[in-house]
C-alpha atoms as a PDB file:
ATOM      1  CA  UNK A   1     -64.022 -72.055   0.601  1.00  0.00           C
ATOM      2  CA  UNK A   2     -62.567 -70.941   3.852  1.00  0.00           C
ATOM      3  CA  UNK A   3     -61.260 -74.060   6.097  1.00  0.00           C
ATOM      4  CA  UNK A   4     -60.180 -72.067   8.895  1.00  0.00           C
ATOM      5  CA  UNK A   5     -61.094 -69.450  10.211  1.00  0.00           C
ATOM      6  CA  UNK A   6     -64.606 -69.083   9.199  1.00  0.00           C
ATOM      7  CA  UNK A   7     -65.575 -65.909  10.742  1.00  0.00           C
ATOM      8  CA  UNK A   8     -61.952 -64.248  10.964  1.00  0.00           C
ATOM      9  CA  UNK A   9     -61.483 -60.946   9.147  1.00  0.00           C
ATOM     10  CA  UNK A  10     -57.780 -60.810   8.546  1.00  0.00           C
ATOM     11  CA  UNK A  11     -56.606 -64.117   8.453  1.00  0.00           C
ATOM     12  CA  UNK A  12     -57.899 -67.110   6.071  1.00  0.00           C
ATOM     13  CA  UNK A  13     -56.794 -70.798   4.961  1.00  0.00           C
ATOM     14  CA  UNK A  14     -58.548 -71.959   1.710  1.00  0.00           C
ATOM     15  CA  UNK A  15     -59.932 -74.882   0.911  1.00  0.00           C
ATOM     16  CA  UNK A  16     -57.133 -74.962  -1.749  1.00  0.00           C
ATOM     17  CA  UNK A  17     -54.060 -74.332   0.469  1.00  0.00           C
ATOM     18  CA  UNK A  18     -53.883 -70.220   0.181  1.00  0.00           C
ATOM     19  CA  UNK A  19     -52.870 -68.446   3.207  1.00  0.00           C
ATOM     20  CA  UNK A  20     -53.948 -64.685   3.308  1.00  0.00           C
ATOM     21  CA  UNK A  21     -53.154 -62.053   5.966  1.00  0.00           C
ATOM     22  CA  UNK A  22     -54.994 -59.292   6.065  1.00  0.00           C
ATOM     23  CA  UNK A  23     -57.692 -60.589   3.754  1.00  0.00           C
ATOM     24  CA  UNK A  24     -59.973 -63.100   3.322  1.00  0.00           C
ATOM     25  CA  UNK A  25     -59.752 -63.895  -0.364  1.00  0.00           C
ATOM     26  CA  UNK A  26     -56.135 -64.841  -0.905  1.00  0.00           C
ATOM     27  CA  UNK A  27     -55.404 -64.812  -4.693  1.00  0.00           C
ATOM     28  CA  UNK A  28     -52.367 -66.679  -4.222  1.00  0.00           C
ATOM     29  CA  UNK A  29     -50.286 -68.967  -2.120  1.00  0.00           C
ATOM     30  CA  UNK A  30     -49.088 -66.857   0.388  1.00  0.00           C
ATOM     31  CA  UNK A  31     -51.057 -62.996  -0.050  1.00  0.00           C
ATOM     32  CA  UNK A  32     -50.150 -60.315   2.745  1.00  0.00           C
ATOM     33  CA  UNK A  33     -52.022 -56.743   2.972  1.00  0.00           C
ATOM     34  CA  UNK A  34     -50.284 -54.982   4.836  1.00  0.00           C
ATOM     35  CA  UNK A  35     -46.312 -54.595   5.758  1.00  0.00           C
ATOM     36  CA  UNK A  36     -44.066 -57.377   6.478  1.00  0.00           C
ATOM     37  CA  UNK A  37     -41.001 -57.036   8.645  1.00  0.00           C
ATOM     38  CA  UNK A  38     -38.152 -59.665   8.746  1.00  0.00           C
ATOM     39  CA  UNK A  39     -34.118 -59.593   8.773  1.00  0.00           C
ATOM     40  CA  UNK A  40     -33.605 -60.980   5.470  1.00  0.00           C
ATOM     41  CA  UNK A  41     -35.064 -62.170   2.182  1.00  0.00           C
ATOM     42  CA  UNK A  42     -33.836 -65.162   1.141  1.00  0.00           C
ATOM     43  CA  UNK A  43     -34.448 -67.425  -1.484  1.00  0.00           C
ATOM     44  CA  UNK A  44     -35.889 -71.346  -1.200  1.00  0.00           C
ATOM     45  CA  UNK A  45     -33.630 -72.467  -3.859  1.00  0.00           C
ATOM     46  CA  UNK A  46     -30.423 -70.397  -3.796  1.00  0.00           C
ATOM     47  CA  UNK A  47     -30.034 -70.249  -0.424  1.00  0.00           C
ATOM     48  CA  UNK A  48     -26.566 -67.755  -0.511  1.00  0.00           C
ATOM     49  CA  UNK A  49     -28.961 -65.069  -2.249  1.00  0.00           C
ATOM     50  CA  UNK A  50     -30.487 -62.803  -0.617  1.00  0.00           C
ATOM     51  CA  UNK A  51     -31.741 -58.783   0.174  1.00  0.00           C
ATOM     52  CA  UNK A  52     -30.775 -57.981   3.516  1.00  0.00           C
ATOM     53  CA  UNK A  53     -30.195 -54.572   5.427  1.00  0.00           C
ATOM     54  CA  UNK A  54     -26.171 -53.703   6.201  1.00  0.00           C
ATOM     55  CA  UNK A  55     -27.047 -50.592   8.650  1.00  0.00           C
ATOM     56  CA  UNK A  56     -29.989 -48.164   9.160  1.00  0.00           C
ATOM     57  CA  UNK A  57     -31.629 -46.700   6.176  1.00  0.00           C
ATOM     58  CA  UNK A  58     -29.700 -49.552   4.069  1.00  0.00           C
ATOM     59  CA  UNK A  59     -30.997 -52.460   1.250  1.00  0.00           C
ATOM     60  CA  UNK A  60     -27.981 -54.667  -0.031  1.00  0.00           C
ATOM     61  CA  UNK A  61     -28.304 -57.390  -2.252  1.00  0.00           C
ATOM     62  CA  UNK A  62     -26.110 -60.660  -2.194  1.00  0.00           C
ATOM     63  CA  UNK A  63     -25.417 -63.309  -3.961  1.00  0.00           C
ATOM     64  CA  UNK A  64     -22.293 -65.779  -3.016  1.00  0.00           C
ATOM     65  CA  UNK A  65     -22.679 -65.009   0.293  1.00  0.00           C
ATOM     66  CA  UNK A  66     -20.981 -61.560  -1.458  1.00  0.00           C
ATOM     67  CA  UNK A  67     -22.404 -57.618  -1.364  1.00  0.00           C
ATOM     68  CA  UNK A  68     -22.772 -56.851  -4.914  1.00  0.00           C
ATOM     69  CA  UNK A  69     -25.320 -53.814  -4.502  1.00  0.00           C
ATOM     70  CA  UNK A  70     -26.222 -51.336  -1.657  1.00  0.00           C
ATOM     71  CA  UNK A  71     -28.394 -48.532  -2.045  1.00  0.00           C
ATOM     72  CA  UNK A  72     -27.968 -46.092   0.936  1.00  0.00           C
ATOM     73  CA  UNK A  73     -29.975 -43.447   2.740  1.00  0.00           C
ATOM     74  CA  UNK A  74     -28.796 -40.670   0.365  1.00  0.00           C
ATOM     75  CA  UNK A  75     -30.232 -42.742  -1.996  1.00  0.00           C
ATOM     76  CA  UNK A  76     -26.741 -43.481  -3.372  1.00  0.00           C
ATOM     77  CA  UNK A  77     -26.390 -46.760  -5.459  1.00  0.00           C
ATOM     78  CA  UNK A  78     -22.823 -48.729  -4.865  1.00  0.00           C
ATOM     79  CA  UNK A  79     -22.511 -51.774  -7.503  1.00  0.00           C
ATOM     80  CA  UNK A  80     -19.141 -53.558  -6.331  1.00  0.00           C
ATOM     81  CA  UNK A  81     -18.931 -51.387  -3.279  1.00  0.00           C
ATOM     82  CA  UNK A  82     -20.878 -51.069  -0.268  1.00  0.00           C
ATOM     83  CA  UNK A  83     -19.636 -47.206   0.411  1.00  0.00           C
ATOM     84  CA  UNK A  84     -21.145 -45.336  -2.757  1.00  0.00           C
ATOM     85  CA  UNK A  85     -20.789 -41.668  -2.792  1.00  0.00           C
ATOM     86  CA  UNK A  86     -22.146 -41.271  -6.022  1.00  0.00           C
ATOM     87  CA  UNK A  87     -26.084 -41.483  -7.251  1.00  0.00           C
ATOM     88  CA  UNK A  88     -24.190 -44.002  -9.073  1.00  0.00           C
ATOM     89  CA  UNK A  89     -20.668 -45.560  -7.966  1.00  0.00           C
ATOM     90  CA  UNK A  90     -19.711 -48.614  -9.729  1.00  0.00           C
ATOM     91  CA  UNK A  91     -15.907 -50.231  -8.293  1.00  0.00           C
ATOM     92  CA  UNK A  92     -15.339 -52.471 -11.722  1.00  0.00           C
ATOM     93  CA  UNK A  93     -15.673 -52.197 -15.714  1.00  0.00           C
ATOM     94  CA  UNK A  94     -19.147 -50.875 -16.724  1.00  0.00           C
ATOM     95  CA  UNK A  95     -20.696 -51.413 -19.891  1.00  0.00           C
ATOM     96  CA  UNK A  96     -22.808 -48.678 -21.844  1.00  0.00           C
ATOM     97  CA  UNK A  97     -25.148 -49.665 -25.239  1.00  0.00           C
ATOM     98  CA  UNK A  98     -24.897 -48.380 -28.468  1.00  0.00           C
ATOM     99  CA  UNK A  99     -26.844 -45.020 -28.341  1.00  0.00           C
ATOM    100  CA  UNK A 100     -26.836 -44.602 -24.491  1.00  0.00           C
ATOM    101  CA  UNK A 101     -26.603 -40.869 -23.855  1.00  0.00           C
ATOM    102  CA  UNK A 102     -23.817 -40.268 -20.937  1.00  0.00           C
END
């Protein structure tokens, strides 16, 4: 049951404390159709984690308040290095399974 607003058509509060934007029929706590925009995502209960953007065209993810990974606009992947020039460009050891074909 809808608590507020009753006739809206992109916004609803349930009875049951769900918030949906762009619907009416959340599913969940917090349900969004439609894109989101922010500066960072961040985390409730590790708050020096997070996904951020370093420059245009840029994802990095953090944790430690550190860059681990950055994918860039060539779609290059940088694991210990925020300057890949690789597809994949790994500054540290890297391990490889059994089997793996390389």
């Amino acid at each position: 049951t809808l608590i507020y607003p009753t006739n809206a058509t992109s916004i609803a509060i349930s009875d049951t404390g769900r918030l949906g934007i762009g619907t009416t029929n959340p599913a969940t706590a917090l349900e969004v159709v439609g894109e989101i925009r922010g500066t960072r995502y961040a985390f409730q209960d590790d708050t020096d984690t997070y996904i951020d953007t370093q420059g245009a065209n840029e994802i990095l993810f953090a944790t430690n308040n550190t860059t681990k990974a950055l994918l860039n606009a060539n779609g290059n992947l940088g694991i210990g290095t925020t300057a890949p020039s690789y597809k994949l460009d790994v500054n540290g050891d890297i391990r490889a399974a059994t089997g793996s074909d390389l």
